[in-house]
Structures are given as C-alpha cells and as structure tokens.
N, C-alpha and C. Protein backbone atom coordinates (compact mmCIF):
# COMPACT_ATOMS: atom_id res chain seq x y z
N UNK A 1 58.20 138.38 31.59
CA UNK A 1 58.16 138.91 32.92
C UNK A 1 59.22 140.01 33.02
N UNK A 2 58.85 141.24 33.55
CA UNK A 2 59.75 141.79 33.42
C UNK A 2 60.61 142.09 34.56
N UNK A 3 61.84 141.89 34.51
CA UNK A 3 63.09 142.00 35.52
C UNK A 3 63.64 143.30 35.48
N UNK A 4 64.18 143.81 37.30
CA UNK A 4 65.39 144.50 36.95
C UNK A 4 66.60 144.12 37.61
N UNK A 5 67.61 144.53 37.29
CA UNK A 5 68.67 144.41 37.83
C UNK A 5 69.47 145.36 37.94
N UNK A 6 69.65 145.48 39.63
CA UNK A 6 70.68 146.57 40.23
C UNK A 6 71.81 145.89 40.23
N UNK A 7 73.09 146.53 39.81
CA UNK A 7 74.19 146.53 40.41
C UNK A 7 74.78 147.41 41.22
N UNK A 8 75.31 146.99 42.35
CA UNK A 8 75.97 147.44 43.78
C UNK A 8 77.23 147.45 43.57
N UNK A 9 77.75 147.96 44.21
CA UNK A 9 79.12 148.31 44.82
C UNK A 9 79.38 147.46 46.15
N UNK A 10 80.28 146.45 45.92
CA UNK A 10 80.06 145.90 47.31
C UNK A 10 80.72 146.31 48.26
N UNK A 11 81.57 146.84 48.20
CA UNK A 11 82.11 147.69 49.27
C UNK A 11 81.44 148.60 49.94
N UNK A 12 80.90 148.88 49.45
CA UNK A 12 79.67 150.08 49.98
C UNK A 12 78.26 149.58 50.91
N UNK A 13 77.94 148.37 49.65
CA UNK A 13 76.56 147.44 50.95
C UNK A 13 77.18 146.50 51.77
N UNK A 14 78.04 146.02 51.46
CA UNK A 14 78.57 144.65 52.70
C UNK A 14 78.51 145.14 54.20
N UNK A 15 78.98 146.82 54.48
CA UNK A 15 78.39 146.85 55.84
C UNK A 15 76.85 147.27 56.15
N UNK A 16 76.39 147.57 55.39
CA UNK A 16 74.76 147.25 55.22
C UNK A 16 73.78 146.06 55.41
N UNK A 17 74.57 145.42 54.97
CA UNK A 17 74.26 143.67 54.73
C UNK A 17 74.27 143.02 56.54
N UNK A 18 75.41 143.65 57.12
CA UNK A 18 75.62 143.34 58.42
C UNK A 18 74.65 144.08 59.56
N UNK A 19 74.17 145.33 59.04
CA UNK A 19 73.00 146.04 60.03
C UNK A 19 71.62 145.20 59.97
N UNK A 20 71.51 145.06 58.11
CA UNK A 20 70.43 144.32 57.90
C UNK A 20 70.13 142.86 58.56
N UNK A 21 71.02 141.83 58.65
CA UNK A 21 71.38 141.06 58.48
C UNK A 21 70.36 140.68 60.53
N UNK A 22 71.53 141.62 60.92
CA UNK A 22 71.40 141.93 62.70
C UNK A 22 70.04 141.92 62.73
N UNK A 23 69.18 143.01 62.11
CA UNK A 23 68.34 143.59 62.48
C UNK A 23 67.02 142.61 61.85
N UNK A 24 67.08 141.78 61.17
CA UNK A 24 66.17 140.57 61.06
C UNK A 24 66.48 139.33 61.90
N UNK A 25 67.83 139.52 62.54
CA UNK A 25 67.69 138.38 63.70
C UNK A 25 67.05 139.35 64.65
N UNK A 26 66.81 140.28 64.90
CA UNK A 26 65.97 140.91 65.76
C UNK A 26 64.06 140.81 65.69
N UNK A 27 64.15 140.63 64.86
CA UNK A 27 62.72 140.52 64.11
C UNK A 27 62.97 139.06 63.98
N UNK A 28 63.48 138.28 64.43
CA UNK A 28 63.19 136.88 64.12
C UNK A 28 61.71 136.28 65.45
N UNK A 29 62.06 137.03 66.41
CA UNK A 29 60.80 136.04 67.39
C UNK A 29 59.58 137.61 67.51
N UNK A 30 59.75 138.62 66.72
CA UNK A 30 58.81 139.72 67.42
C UNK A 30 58.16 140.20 65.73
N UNK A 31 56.95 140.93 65.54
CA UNK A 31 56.41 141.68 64.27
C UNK A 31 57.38 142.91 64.43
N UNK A 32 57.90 143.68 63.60
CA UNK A 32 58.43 144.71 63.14
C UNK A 32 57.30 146.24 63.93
N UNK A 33 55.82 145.54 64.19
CA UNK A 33 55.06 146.84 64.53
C UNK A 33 53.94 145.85 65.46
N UNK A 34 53.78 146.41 66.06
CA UNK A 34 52.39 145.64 67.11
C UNK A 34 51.47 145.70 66.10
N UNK A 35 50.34 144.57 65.72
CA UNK A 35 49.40 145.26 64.96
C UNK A 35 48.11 145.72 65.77
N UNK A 36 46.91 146.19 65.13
CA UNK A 36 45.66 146.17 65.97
C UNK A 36 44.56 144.80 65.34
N UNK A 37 44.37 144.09 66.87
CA UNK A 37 43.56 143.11 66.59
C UNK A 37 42.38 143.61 66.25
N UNK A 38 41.52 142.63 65.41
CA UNK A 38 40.44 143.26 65.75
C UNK A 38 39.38 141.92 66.06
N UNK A 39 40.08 141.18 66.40
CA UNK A 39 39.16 140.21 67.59
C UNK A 39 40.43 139.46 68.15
N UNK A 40 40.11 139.54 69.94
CA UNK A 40 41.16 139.18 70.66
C UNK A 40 41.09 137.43 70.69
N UNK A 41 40.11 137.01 69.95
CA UNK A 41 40.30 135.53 70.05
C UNK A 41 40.89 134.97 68.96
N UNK A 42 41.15 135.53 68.16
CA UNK A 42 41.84 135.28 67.06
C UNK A 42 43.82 136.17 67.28
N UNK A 43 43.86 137.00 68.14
CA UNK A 43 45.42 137.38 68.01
C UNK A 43 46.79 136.47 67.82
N UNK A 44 46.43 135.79 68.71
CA UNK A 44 47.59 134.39 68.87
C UNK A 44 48.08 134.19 67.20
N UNK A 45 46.98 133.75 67.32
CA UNK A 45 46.72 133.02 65.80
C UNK A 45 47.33 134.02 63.91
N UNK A 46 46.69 134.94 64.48
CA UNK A 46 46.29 135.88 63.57
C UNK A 46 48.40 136.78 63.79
N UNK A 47 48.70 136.93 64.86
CA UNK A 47 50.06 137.40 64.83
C UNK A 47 51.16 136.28 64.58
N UNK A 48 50.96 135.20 64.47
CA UNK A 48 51.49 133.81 64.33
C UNK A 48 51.84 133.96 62.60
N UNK A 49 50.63 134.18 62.14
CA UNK A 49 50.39 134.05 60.33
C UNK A 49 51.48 134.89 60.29
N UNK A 50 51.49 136.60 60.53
CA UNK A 50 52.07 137.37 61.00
C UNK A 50 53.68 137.45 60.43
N UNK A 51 54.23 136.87 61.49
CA UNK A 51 55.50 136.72 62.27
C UNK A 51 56.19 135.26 61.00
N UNK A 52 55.17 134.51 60.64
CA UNK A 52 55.53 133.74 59.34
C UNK A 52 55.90 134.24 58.40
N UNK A 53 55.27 134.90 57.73
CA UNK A 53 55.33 136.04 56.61
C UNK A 53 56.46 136.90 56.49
N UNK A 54 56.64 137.29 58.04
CA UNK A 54 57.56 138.38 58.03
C UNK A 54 59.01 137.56 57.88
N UNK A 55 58.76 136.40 58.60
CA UNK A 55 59.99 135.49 58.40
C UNK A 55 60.82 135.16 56.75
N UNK A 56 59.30 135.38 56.12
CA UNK A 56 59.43 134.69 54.85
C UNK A 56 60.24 136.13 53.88
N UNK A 57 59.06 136.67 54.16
CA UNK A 57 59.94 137.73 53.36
C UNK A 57 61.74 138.07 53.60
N UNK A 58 61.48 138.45 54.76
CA UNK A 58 63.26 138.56 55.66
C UNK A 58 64.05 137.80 54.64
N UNK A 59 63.94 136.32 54.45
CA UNK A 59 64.81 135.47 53.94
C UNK A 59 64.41 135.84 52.56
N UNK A 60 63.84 136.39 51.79
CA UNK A 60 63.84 136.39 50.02
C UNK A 60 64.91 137.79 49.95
N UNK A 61 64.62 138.74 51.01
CA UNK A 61 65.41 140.19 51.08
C UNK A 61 66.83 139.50 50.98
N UNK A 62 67.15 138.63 51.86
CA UNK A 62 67.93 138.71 52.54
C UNK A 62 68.97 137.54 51.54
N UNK A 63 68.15 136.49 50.78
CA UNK A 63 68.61 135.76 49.70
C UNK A 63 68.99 136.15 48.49
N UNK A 64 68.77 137.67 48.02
CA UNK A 64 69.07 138.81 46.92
C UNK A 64 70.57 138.84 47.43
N UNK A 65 71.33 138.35 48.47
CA UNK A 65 72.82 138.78 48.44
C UNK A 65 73.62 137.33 48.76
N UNK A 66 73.06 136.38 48.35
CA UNK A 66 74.04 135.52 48.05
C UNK A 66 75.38 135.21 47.75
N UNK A 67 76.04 134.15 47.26
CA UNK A 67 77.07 133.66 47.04
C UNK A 67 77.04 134.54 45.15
N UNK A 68 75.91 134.84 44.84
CA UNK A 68 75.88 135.32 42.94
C UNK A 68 76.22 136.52 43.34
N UNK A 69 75.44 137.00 44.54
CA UNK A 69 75.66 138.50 44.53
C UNK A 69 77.07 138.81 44.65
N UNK A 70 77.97 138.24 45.66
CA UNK A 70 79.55 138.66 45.58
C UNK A 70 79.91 138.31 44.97
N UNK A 71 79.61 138.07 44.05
CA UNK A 71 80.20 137.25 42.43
C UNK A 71 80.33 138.40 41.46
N UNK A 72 79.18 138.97 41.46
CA UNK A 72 78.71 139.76 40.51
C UNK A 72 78.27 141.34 40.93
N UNK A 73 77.87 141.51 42.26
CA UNK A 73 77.39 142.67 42.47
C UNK A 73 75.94 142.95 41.93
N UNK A 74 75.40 142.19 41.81
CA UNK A 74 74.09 142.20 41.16
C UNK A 74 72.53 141.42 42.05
N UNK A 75 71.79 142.62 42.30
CA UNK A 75 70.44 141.69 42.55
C UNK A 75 69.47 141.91 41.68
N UNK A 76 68.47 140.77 41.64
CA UNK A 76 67.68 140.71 41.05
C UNK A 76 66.26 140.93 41.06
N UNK A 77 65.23 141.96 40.58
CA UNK A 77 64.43 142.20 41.20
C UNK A 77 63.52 141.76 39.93
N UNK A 78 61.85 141.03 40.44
CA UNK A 78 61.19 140.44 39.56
C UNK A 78 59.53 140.44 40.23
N UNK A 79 58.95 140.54 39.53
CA UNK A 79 57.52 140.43 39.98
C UNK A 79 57.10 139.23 41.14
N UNK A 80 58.13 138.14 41.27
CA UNK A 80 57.98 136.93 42.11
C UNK A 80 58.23 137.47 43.51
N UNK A 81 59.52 138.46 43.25
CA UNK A 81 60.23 138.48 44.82
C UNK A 81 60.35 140.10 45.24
N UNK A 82 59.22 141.18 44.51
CA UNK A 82 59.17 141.83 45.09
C UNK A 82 58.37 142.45 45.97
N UNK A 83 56.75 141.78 45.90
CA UNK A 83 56.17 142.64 47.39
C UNK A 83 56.93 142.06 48.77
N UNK A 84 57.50 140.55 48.53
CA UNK A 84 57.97 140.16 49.96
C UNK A 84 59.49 140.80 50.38
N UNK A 85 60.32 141.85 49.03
CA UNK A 85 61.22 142.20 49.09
C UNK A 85 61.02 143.75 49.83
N UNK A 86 59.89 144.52 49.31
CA UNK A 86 58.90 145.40 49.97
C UNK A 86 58.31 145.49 51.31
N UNK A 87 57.95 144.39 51.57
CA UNK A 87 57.97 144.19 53.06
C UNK A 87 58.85 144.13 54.10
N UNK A 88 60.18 143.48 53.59
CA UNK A 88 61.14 143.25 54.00
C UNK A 88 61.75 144.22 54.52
N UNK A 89 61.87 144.89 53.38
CA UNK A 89 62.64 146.72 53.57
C UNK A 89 61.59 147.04 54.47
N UNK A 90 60.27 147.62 54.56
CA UNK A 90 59.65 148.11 55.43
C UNK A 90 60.26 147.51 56.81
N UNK A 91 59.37 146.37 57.08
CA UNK A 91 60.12 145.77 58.48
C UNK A 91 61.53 145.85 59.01
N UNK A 92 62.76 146.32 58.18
CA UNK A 92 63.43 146.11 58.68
C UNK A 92 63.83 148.10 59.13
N UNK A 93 62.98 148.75 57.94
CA UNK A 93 63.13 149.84 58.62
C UNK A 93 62.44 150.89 59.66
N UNK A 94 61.41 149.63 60.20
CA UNK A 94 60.42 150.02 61.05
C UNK A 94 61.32 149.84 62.62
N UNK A 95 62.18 148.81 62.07
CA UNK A 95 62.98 148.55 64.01
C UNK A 95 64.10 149.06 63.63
N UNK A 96 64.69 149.60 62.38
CA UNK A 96 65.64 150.70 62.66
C UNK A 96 65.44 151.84 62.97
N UNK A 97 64.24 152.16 62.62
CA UNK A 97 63.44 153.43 63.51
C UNK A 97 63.20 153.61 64.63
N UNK A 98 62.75 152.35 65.42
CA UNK A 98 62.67 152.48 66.84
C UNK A 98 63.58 152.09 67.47
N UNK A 99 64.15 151.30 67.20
CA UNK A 99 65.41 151.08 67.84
C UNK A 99 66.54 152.16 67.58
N UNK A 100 66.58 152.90 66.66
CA UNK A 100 68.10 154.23 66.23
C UNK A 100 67.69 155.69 66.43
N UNK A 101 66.11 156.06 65.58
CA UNK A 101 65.74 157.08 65.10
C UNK A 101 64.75 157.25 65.68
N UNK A 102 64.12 156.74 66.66
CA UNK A 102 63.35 157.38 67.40
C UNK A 102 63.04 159.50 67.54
N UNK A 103 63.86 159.48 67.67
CA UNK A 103 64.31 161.18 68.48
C UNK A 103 64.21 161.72 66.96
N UNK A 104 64.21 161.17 66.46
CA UNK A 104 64.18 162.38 64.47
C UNK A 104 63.07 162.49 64.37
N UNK A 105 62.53 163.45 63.86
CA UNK A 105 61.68 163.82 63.16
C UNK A 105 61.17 163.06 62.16
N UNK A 106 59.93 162.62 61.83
CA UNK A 106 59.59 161.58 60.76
C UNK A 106 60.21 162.71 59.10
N UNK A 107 59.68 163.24 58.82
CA UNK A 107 59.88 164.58 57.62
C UNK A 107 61.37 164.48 57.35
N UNK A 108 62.63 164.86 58.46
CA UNK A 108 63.78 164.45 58.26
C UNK A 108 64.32 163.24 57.80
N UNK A 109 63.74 162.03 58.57
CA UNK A 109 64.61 160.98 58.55
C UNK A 109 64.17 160.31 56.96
N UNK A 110 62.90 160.59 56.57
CA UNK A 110 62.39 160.35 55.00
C UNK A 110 63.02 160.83 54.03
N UNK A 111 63.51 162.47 54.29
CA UNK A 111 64.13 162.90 53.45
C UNK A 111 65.50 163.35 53.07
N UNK A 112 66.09 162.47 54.46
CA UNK A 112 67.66 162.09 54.55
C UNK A 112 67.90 163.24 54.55
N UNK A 113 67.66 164.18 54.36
CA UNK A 113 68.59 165.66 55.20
C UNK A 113 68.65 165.80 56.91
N UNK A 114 70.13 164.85 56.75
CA UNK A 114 70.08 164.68 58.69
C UNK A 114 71.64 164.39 58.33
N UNK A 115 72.36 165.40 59.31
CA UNK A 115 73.81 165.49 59.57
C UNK A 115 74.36 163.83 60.57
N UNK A 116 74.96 163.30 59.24
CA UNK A 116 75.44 162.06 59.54
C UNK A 116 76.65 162.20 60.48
N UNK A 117 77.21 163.11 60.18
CA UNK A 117 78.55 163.30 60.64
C UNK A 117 78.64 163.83 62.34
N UNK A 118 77.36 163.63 62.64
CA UNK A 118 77.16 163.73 63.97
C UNK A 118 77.00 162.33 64.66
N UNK A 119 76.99 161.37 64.20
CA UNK A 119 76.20 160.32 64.23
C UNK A 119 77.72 159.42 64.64
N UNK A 120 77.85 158.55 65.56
CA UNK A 120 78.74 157.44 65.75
C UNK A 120 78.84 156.59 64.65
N UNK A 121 79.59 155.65 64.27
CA UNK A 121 80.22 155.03 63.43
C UNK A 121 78.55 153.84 63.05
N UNK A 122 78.40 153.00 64.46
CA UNK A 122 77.60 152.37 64.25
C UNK A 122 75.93 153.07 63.75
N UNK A 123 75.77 153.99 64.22
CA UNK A 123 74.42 154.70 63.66
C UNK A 123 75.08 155.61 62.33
N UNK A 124 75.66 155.52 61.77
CA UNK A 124 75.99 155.84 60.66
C UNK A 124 75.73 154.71 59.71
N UNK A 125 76.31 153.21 60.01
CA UNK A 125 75.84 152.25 59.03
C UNK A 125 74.16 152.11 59.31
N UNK A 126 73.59 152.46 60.17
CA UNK A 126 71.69 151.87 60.18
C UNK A 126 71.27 152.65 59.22
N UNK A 127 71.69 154.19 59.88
CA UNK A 127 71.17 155.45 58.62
C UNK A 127 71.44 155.02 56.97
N UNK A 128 72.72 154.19 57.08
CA UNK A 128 72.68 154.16 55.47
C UNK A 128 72.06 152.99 54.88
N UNK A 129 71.62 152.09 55.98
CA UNK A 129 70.68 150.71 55.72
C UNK A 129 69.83 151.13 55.85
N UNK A 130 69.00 152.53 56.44
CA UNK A 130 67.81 152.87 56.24
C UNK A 130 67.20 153.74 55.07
N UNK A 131 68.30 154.21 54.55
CA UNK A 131 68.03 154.66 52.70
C UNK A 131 68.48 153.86 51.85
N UNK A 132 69.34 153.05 52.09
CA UNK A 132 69.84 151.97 51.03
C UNK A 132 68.06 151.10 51.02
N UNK A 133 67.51 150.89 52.16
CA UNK A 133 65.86 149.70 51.87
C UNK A 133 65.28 150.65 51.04
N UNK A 134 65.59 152.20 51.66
CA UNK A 134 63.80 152.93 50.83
C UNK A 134 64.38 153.32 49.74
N UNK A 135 65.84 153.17 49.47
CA UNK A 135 65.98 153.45 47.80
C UNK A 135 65.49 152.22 46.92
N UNK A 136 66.01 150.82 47.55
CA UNK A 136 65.80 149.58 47.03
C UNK A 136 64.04 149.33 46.65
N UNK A 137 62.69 149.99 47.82
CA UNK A 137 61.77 150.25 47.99
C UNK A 137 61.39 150.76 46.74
N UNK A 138 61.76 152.29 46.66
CA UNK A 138 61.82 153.22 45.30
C UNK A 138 61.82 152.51 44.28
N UNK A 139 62.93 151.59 43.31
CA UNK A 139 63.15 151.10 42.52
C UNK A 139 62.19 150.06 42.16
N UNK A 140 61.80 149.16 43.20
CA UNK A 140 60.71 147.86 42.88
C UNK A 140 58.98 148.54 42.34
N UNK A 141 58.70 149.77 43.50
CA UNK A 141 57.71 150.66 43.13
C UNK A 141 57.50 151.46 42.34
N UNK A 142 58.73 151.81 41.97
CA UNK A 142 59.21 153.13 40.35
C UNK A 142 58.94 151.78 38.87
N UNK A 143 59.70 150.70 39.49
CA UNK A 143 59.88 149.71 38.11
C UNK A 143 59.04 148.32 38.00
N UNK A 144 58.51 148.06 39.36
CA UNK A 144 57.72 146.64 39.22
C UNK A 144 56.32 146.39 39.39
N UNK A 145 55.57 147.98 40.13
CA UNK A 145 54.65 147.46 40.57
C UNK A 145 53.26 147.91 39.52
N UNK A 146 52.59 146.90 39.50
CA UNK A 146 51.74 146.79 38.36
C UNK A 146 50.71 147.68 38.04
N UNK A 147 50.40 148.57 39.59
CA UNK A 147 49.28 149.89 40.05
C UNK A 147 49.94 151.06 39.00
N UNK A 148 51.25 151.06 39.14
CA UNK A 148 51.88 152.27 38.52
C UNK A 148 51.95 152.42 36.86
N UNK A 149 50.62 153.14 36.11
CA UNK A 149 51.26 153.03 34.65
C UNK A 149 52.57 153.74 33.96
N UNK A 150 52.68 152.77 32.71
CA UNK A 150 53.82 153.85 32.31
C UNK A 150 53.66 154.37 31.33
C-alpha cells in the first residue's frame, strides 16, 4: 500500500490546527454546503447520512495530528484515510469561505495571490488554514489517488 508522509513544522501548523479545529466544531450540527435534494421526502434522511460522513471524515482529518504528530511532526497519508481526509479539507474550506472570504474573488483566493498583510491577525491564520487544506488536498491527489497515472 502505498504511503506518504509529510513532515510539518509545528510551529507553523499548531495555529492552524486551532482555526481548523474551531471550524469543524462549527460544522459539527450543519453540512459545510446546503445540498440539492432531489426528492423532498427523502431530505431529512438523506442530509442526516450527510452530516454523518462529514462528522466522520472531520475526525480522521483531524486524528492526523495527534499525540504522534507532536512527537514527530509527521502525518500520515494512505489510501485508507485519504478521500475522508479530502473531504475534510474541502468542508472545512467551504465555511472558511463563507464565513472569512466571502468578498474575494474565487480566481484570487485559489491562487493565493491576496495581500495578507492587510488582513487582521485572526483572518490571517484562516487564510493560512485555507492553503495549508488545499496544499494537504494537492499532495493526497498529486500522490494517492488511483485516477491519476504515473
């Protein structure tokens, strides 16, 4: 099976860890995106499965920084734990979008050419939890996913 493994700087993600961290207790009772039903007798139900999933993933993202990780600086990425690690990052940068980045430009905020240094202290750590997921994103999709030949 093939693994990778990032090593971090923990000084650098630990206040990352704390945006992230926030921002899935935010996503703990709501979906990251309204979806579209496509039968209203099934929504309940059908956003329930939903909101499970999203739960599930949250905690595998969110279990990559353990008690090993400040040990070592190291997560582990593997064919087991990365589409729910993929999701994870998505969702969590779907309500840092609406909740921070609303007002940006989609084109900008993708391609991180956006003057941080304008930005308050606290929207300075989301911005960097919101390229720290889509770099983490990058890496599982550059190195794990099975669509991509090499």
């Amino acid at each position: 099976m093939k693994r990778v493994e990032v090593k971090l700087n923990l000084d650098a993600v630990a206040p990352l860890l704390d945006v992230m961290k926030a921002t899935a207790d935010q996503l703990e009772p709501a979906l990251a995106t309204d979806p579209q039903v496509p039968d209203p007798d099934f929504a309940d139900a059908w956003k329930g499965e939903l909101l499970a999933g999203q739960k599930t993933d949250l905690a595998v993202l969110l279990g990559l920084f353990d008690s090993d990780f400040f040990a070592s600086g190291v997560i582990a990425l593997d064919p087991t734990n990365s589409e729910p690690i993929l999701r994870a990052c998505a969702a969590i940068r779907l309500k840092l979008r609406a909740d921070h980045f609303k007002d940006l430009e989609e084109e900008h905020l993708e391609a991180g050419d956006i003057d941080v240094d304008d930005f308050a202290e606290p929207l300075r750590r989301a911005f960097a939890a919101y390229v720290f997921l889509a770099t983490l994103q990058e890496v599982i999709v550059q190195h794990l996913d099975p669509t991509v030949m090499e």
